[in-house]
C-alpha atoms as a PDB file:
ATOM      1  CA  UNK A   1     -25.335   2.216  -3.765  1.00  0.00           C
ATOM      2  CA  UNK A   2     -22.576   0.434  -1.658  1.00  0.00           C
ATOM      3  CA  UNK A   3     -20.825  -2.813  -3.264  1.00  0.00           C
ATOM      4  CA  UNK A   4     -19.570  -5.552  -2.219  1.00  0.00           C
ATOM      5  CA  UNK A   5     -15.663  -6.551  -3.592  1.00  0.00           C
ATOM      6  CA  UNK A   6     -15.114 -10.632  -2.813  1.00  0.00           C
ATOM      7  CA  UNK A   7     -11.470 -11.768  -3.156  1.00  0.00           C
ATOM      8  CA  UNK A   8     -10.863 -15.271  -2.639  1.00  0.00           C
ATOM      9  CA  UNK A   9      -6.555 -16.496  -2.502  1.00  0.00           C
ATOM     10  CA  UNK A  10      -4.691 -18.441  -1.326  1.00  0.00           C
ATOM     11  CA  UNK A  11      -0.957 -17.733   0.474  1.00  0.00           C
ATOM     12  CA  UNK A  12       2.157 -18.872   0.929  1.00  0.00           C
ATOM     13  CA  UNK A  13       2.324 -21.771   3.319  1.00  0.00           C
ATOM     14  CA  UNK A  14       4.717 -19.444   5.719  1.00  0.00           C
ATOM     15  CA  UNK A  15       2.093 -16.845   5.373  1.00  0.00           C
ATOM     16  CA  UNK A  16       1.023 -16.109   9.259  1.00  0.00           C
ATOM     17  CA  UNK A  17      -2.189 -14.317   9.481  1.00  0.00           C
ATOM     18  CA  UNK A  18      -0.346 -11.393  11.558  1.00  0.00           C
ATOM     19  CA  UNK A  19       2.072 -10.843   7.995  1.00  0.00           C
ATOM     20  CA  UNK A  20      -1.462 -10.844   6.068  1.00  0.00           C
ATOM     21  CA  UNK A  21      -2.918  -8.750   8.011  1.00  0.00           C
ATOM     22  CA  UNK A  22       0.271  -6.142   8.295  1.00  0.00           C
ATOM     23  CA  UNK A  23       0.117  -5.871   4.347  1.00  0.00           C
ATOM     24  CA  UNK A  24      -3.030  -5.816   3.954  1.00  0.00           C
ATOM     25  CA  UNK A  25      -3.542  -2.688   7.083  1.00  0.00           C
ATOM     26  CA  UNK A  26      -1.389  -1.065   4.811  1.00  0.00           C
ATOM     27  CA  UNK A  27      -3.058  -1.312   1.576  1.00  0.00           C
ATOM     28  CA  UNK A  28      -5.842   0.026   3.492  1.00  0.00           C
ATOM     29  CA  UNK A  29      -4.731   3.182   4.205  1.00  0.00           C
ATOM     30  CA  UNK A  30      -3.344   3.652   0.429  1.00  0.00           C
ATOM     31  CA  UNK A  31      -6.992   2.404  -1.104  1.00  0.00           C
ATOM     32  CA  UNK A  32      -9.118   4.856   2.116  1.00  0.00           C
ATOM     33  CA  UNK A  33      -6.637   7.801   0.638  1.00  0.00           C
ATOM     34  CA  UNK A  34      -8.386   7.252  -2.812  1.00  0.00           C
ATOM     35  CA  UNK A  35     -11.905   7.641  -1.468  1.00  0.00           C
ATOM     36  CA  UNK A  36     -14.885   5.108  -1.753  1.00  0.00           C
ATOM     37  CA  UNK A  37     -14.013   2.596   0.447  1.00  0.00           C
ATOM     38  CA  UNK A  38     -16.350   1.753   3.469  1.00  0.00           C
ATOM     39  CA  UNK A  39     -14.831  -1.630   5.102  1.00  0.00           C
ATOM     40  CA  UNK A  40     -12.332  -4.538   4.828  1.00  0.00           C
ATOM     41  CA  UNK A  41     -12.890  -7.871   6.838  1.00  0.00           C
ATOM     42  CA  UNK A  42     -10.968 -10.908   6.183  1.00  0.00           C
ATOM     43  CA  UNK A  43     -11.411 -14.651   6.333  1.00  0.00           C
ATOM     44  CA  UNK A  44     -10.063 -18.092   6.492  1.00  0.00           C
ATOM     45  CA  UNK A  45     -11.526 -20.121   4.234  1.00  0.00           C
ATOM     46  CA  UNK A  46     -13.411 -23.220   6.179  1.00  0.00           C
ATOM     47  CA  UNK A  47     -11.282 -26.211   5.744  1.00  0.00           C
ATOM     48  CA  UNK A  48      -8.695 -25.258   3.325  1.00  0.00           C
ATOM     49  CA  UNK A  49      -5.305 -24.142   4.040  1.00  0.00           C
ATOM     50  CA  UNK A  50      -3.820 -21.220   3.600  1.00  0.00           C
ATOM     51  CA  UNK A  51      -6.975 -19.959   1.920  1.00  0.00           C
ATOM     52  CA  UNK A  52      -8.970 -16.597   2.431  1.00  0.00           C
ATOM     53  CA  UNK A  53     -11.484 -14.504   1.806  1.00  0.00           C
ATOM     54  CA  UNK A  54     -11.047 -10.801   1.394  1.00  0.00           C
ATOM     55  CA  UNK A  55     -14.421  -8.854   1.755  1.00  0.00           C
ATOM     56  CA  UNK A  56     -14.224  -5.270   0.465  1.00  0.00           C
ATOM     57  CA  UNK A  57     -17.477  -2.909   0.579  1.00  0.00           C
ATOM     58  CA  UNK A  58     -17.221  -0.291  -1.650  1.00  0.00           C
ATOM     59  CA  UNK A  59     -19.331   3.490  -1.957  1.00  0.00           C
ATOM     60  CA  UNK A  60     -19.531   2.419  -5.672  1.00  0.00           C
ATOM     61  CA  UNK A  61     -18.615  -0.158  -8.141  1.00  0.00           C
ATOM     62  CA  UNK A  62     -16.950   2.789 -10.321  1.00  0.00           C
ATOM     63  CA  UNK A  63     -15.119   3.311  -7.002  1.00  0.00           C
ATOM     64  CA  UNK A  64     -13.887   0.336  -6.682  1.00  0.00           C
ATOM     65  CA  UNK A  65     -12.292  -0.803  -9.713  1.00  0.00           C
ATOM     66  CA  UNK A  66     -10.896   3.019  -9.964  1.00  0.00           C
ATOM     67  CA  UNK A  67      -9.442   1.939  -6.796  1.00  0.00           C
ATOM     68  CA  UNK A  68      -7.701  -1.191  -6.913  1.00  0.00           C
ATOM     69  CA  UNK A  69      -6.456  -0.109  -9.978  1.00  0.00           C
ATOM     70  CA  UNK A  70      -4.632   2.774  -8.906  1.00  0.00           C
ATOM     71  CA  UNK A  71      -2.775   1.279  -6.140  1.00  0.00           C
ATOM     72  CA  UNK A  72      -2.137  -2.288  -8.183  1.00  0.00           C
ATOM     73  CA  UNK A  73       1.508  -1.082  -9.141  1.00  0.00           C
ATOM     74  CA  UNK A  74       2.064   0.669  -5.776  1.00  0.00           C
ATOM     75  CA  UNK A  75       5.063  -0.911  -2.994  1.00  0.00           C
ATOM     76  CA  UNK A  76       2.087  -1.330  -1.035  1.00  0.00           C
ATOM     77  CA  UNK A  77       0.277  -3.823  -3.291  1.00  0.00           C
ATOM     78  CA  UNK A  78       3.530  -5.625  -3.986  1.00  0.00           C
ATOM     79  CA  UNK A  79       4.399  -6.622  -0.861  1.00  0.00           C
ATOM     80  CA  UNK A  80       0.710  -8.318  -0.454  1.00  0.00           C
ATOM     81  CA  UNK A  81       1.205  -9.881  -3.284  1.00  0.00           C
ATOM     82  CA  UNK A  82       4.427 -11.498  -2.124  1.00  0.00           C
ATOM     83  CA  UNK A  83       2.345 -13.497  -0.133  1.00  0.00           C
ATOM     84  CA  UNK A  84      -0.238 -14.736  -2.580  1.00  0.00           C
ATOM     85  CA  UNK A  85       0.831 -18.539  -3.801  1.00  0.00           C
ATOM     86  CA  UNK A  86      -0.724 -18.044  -7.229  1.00  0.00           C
ATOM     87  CA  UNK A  87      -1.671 -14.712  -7.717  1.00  0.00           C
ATOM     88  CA  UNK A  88      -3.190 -16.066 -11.110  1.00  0.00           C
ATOM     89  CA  UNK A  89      -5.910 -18.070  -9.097  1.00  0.00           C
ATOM     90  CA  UNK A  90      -7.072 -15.216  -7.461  1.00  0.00           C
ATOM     91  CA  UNK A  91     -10.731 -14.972  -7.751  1.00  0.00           C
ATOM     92  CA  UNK A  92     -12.175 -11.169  -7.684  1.00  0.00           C
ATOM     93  CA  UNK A  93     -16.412 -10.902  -8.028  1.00  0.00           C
ATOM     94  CA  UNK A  94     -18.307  -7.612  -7.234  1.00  0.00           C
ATOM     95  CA  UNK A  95     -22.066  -8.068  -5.639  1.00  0.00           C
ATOM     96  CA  UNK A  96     -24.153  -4.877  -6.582  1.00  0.00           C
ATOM     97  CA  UNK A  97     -27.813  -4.570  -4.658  1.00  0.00           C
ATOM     98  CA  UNK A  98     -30.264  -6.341  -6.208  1.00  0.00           C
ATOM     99  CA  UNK A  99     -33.384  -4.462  -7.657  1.00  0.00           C
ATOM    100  CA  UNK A 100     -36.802  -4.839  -6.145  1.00  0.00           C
END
């Protein structure tokens, strides 16, 4: 069953989306190390600035909270988060298939 992880932030007005994507290239390689992760793509949010969308899919939902939990006190992680404006408005949601 593959998942879908949606993260939805917003960054630092000085945030350039070469920086985001830098820290976030390397949190890739730390969360692919762990196992379970299929894809990353991110997004500017239409219209609103400095906003984005983060969309993670996942081998499992197990996987991924296993995941993001073991790198969330990593250097790696940090150094996103140095970008994130609030980090408490961040806005995490997991889509699972729906049955037939």
């Amino acid at each position: 069953m593959s998942v879908i992880e949606m993260i939805e932030f917003t960054t630092l007005p000085d945030t350039t989306t070469e920086s985001l994507e830098t820290a976030l290239l390397a949190l890739d390689e730390e969360l692919a190390s762990l196992g379970g992760l299929v894809s990353r793509e991110l997004f500017r949010v239409d219209g609103a600035d400095n906003a984005w969308l983060l969309d993670y899919r996942w081998a499992s939902l197990e996987t991924a909270q296993r995941s993001m939990g073991a790198v969330s006190e990593s250097a790696v992680f940090g150094s996103l988060m140095a970008l994130v404006a609030s980090p408490e408005t961040m806005k995490l949601t997991y889509g699972v298939p729906a049955t037939a």
